[in-house]
C-alpha atoms as a PDB file:
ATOM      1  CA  UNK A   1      38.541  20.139 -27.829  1.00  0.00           C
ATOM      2  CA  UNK A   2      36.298  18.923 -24.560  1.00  0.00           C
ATOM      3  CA  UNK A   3      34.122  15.980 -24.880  1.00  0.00           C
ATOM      4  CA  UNK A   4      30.527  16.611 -24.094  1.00  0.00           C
ATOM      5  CA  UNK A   5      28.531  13.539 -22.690  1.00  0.00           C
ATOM      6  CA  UNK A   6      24.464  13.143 -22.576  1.00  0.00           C
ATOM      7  CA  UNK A   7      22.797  10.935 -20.584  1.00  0.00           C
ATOM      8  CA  UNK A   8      19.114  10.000 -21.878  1.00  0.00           C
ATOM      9  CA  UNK A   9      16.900  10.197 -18.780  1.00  0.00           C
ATOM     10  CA  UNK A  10      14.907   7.745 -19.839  1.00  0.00           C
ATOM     11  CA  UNK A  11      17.058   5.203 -18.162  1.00  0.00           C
ATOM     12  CA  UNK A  12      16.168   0.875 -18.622  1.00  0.00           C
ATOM     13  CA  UNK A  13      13.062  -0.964 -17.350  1.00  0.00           C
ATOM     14  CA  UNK A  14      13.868  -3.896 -14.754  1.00  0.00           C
ATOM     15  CA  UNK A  15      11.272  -6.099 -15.420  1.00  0.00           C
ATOM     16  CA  UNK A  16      10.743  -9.016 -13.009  1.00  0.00           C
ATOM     17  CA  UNK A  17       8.128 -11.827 -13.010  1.00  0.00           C
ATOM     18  CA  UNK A  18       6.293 -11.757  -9.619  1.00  0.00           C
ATOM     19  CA  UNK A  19       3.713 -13.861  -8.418  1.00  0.00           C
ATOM     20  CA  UNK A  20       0.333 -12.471  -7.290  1.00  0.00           C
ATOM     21  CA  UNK A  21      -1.887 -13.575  -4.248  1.00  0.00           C
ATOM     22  CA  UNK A  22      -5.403 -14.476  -5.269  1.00  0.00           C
ATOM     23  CA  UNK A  23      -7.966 -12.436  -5.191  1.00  0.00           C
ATOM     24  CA  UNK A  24     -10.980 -13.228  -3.105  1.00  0.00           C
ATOM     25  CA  UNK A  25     -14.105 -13.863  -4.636  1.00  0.00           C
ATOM     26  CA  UNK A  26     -15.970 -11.920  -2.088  1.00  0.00           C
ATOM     27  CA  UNK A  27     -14.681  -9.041   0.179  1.00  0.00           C
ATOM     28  CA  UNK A  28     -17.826  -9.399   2.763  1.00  0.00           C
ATOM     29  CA  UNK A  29     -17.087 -10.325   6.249  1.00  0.00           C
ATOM     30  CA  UNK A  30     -13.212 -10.072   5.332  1.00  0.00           C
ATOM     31  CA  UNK A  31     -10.928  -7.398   7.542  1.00  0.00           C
ATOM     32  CA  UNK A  32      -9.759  -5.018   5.608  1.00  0.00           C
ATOM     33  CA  UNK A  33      -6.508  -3.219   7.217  1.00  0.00           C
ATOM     34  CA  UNK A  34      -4.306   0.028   6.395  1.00  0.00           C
ATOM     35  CA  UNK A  35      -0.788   1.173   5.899  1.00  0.00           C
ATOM     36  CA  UNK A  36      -0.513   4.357   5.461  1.00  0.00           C
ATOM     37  CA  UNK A  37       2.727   6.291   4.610  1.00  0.00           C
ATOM     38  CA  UNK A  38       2.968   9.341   6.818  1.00  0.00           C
ATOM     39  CA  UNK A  39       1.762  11.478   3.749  1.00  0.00           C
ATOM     40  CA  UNK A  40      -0.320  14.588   4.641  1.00  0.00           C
ATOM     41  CA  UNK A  41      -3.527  13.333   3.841  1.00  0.00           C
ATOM     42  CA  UNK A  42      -2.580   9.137   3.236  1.00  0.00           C
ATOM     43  CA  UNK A  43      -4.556   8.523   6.193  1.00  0.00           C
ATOM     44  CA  UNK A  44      -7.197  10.351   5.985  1.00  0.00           C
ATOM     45  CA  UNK A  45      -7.482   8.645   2.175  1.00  0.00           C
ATOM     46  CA  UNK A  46      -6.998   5.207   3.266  1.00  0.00           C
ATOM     47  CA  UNK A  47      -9.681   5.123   5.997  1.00  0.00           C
ATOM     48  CA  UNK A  48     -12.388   6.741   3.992  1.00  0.00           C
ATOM     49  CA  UNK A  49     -11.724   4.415   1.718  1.00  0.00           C
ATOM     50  CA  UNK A  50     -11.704   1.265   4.572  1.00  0.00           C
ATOM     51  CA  UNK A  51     -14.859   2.697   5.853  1.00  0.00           C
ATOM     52  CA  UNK A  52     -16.584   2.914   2.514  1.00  0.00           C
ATOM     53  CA  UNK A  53     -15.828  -0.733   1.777  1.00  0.00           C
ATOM     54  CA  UNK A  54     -17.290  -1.661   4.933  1.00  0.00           C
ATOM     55  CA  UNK A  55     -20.589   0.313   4.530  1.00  0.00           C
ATOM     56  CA  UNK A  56     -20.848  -0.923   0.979  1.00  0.00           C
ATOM     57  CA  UNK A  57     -19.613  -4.489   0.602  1.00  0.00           C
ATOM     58  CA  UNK A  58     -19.445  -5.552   4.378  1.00  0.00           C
ATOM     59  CA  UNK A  59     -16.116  -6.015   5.323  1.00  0.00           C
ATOM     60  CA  UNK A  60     -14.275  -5.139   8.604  1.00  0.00           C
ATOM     61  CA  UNK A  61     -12.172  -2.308   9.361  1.00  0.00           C
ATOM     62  CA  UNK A  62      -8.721  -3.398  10.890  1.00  0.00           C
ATOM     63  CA  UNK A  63      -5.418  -2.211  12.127  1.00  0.00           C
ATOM     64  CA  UNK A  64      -4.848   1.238  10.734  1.00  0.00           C
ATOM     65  CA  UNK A  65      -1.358   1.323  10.806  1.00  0.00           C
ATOM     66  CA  UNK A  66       1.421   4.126   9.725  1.00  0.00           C
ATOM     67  CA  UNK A  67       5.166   4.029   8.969  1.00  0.00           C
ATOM     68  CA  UNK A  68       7.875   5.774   9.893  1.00  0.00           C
ATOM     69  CA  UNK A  69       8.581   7.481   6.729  1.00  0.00           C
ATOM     70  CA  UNK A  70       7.857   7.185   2.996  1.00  0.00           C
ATOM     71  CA  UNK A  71      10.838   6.829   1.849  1.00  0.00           C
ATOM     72  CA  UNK A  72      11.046   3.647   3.681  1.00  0.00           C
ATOM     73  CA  UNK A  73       9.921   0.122   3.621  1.00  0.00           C
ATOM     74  CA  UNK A  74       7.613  -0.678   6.142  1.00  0.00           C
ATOM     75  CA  UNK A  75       9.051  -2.852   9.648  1.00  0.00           C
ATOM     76  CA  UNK A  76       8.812  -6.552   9.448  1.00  0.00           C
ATOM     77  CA  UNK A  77       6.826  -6.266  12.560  1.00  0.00           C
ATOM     78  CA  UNK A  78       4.068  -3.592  10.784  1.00  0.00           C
ATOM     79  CA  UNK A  79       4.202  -6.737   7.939  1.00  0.00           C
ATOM     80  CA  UNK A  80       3.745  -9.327  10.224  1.00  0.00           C
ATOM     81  CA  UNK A  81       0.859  -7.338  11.900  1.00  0.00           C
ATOM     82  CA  UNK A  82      -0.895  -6.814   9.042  1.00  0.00           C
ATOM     83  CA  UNK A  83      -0.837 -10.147   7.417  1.00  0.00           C
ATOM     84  CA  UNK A  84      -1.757 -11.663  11.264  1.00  0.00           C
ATOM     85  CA  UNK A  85      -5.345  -9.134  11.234  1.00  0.00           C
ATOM     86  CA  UNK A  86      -6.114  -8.705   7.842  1.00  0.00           C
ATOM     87  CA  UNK A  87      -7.121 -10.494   4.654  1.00  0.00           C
ATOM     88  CA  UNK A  88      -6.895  -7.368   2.540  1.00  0.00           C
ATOM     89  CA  UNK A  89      -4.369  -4.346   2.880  1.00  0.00           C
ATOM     90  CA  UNK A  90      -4.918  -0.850   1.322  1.00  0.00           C
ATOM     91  CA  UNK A  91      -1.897   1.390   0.942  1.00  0.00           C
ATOM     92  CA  UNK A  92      -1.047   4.261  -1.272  1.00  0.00           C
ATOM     93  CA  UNK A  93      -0.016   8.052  -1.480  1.00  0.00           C
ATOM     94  CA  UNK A  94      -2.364  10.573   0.015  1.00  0.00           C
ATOM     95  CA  UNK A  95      -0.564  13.913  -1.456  1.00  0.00           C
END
């Protein structure tokens, strides 16, 4: 008789303790810059979203910046970029 094996999908939960930046008190006059992940519409997102902060709570739209893929971490270079021009990063999915 064959053996039959099941593997629950549900799989474990890594759970590491990570340690957050602070948040400003106040987003006005801060720059406010983008990643965006090469989705269709992440950019699109992302900026409308940059350009509504700045209309609404005064901050500064920065480098708008994309990667080369979403599967893949951003460049150490994008990184550095970002953390040179901005206070504040947005980044997501645009699907």
């Amino acid at each position: 008789m064959s053996r039959i094996r099941i593997a629950s999908p549900e799989g474990g939960v890594l759970r590491r303790q990570a340690n957050l930046s602070a948040l400003p008190e106040s987003l006005d006059g801060l720059t406010v810059g983008v990643l965006e992940n090469g989705k269709p519409n992440a950019r699109l997102l992302l900026q409308t979203v940059a350009d509504a902060l700045a209309e609404q709570v005064g901050t500064r739209v920065g480098p708008v910046i994309g990667k080369h893929s979403a599967a893949e971490p951003a460049d150490a270079e994008v990184l550095d970029n970002l953390r040179r021009t901005a206070q504040v990063v947005l980044t997501g999915s645009g699907d």
